[in-house]
C-alpha atoms as a PDB file:
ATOM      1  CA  UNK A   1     -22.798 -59.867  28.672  1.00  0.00           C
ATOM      2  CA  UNK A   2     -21.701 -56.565  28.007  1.00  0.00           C
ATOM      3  CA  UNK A   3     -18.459 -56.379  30.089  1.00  0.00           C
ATOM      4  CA  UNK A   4     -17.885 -59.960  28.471  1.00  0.00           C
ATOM      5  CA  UNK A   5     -17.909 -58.613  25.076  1.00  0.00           C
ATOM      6  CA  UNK A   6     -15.839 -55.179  25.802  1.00  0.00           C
ATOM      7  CA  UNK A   7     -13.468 -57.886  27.049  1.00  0.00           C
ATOM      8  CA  UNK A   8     -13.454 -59.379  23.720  1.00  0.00           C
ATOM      9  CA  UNK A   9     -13.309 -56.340  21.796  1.00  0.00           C
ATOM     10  CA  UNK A  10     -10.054 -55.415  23.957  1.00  0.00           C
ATOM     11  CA  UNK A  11      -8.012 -58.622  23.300  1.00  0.00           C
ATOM     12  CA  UNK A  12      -9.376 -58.333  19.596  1.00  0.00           C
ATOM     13  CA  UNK A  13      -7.926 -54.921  19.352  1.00  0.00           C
ATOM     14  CA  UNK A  14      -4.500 -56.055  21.895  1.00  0.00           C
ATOM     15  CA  UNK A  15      -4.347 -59.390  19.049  1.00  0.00           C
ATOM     16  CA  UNK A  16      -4.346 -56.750  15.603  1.00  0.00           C
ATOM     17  CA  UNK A  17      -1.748 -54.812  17.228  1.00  0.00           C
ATOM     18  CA  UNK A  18       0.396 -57.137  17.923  1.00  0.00           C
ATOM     19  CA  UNK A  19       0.525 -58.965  14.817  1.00  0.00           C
ATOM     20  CA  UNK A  20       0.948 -55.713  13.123  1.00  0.00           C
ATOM     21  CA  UNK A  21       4.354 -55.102  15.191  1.00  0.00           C
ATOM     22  CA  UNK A  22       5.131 -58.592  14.392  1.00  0.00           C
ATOM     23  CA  UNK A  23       4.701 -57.521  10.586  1.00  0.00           C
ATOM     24  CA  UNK A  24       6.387 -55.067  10.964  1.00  0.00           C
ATOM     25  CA  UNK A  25       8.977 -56.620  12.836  1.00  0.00           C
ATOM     26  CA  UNK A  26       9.052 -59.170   9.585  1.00  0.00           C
ATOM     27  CA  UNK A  27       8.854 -56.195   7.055  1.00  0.00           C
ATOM     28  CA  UNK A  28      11.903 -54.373   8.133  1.00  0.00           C
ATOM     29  CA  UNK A  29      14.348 -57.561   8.681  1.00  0.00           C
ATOM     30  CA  UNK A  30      13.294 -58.997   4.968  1.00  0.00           C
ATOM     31  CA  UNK A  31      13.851 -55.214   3.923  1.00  0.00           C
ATOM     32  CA  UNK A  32      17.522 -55.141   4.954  1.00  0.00           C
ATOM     33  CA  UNK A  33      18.080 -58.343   3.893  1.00  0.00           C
ATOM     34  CA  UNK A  34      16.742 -57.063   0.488  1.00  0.00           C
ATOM     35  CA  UNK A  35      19.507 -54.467   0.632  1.00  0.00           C
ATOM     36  CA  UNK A  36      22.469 -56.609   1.831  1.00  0.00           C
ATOM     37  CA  UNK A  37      21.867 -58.514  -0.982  1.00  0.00           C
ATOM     38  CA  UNK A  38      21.395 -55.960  -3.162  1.00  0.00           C
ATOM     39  CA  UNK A  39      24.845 -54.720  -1.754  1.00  0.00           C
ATOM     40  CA  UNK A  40      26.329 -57.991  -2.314  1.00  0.00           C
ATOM     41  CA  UNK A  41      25.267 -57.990  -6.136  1.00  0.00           C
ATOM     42  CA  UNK A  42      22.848 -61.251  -5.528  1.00  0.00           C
ATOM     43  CA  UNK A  43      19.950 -60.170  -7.570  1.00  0.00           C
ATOM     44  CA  UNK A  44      17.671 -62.943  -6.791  1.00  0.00           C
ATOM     45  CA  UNK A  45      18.050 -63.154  -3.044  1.00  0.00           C
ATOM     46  CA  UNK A  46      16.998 -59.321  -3.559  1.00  0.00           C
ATOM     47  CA  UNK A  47      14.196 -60.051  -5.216  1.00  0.00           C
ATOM     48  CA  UNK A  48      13.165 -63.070  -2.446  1.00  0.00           C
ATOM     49  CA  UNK A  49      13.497 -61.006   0.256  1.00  0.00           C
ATOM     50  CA  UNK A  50      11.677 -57.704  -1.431  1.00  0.00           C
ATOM     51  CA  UNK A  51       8.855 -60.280  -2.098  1.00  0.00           C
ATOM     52  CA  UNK A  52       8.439 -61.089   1.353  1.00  0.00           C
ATOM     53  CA  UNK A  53       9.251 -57.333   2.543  1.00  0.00           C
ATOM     54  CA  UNK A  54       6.126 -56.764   0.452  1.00  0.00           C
ATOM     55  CA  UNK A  55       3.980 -59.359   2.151  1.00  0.00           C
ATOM     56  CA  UNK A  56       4.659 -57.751   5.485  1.00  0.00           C
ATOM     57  CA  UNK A  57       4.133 -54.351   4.571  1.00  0.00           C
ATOM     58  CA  UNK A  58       1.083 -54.760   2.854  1.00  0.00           C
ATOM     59  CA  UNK A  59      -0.054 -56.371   6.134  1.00  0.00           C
ATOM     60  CA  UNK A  60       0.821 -53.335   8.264  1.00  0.00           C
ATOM     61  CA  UNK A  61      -0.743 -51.081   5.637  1.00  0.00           C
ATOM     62  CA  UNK A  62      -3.989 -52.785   5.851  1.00  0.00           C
ATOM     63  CA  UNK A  63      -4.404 -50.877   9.854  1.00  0.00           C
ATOM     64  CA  UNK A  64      -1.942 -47.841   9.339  1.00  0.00           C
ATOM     65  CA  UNK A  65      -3.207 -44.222   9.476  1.00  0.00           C
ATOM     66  CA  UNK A  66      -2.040 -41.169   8.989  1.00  0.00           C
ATOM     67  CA  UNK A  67       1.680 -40.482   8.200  1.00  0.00           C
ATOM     68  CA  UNK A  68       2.305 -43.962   8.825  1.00  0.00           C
ATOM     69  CA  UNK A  69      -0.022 -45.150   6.168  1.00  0.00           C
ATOM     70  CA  UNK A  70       2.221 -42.521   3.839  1.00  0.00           C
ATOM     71  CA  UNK A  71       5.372 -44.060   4.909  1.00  0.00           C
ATOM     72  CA  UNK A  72       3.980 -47.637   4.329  1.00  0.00           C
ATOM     73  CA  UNK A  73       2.579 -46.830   1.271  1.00  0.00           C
ATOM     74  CA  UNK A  74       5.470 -45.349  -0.102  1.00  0.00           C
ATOM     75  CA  UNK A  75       7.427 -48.854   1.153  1.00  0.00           C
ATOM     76  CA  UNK A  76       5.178 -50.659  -0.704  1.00  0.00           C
ATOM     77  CA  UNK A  77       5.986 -48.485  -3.692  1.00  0.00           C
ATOM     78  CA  UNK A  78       9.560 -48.651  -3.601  1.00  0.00           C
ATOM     79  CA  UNK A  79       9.500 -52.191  -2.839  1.00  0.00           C
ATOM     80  CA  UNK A  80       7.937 -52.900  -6.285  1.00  0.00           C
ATOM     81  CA  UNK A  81      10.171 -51.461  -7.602  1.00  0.00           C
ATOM     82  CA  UNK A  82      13.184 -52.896  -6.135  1.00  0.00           C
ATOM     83  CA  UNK A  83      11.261 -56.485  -7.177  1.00  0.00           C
ATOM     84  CA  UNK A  84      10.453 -55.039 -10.767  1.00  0.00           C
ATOM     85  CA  UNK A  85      14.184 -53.766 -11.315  1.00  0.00           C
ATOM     86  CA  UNK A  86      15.711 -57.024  -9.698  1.00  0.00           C
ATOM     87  CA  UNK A  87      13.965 -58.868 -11.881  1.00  0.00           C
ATOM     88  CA  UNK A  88      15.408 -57.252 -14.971  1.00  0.00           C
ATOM     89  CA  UNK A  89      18.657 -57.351 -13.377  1.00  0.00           C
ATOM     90  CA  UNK A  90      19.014 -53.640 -12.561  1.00  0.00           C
ATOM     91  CA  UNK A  91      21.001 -54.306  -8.983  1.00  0.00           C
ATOM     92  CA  UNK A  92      21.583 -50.543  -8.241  1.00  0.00           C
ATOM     93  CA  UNK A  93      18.195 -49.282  -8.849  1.00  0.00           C
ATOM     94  CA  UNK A  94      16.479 -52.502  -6.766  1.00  0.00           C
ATOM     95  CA  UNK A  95      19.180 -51.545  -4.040  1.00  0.00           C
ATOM     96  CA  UNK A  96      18.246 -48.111  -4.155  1.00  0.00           C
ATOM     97  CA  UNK A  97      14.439 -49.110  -3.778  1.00  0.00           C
ATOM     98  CA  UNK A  98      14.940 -51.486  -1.029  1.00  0.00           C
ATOM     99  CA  UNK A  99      17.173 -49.110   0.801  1.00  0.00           C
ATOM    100  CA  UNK A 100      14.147 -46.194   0.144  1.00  0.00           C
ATOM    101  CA  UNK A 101      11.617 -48.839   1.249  1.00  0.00           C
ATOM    102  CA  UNK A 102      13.713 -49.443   5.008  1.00  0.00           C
ATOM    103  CA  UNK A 103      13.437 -45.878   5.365  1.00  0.00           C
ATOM    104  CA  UNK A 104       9.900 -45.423   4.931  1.00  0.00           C
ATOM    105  CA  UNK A 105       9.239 -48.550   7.225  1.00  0.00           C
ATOM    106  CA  UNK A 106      11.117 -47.171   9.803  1.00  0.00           C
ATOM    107  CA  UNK A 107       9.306 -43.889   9.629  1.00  0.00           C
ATOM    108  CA  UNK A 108       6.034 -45.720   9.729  1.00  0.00           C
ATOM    109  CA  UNK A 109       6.657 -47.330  12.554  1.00  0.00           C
ATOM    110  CA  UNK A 110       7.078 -43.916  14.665  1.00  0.00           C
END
């Protein structure tokens, strides 16, 4: 019984990590998008893909330690911010944010 829960506990422990990469993963491709939109000057596609940048990172955050929960913290942070300036139409600021946020994503995932 033993062995068959360490078993468990393993593949439970395998499972989180994965999905976390997978946020990840998610996090850092709706981040760039965020910021070739920005780019582009298509505010609300910013805003979309910040939203769902968001979503992913918050995700990661929930397991991170350490420097990487600084990093992803910080993403989350700038990623509001890219959302909050998109949304009042600031496109250089919410670029600026979602290019900050990448960074910090990448760094977290180190």
């Amino acid at each position: 019984m033993k062995e068959l829960t360490s078993i468990c506990t393993c593949l439970l422990l395998i499972s989180a990590s994965a999905l976390a990469d997978d946020h990840t993963v998610a996090a850092l491709e709706q981040a760039n998008a965020a910021v070739v939109y920005g780019k582009a000057g298509h505010t609300s596609n910013l805003v979309d893909h910040a939203k769902a940048a968001l979503e992913h990172t918050l995700a990661v955050s929930i397991t991170a330690k350490g420097a990487s929960k600084n990093h992803l913290d910080a993403a989350i942070t700038d990623l509001q911010e890219a959302i909050d300036h998109g949304e009042m139409g600031h496109i250089g600021a919410a670029t600026k944010h979602a290019q900050a946020a990448v960074r910090h994503i990448q760094a977290g995932n180190k």
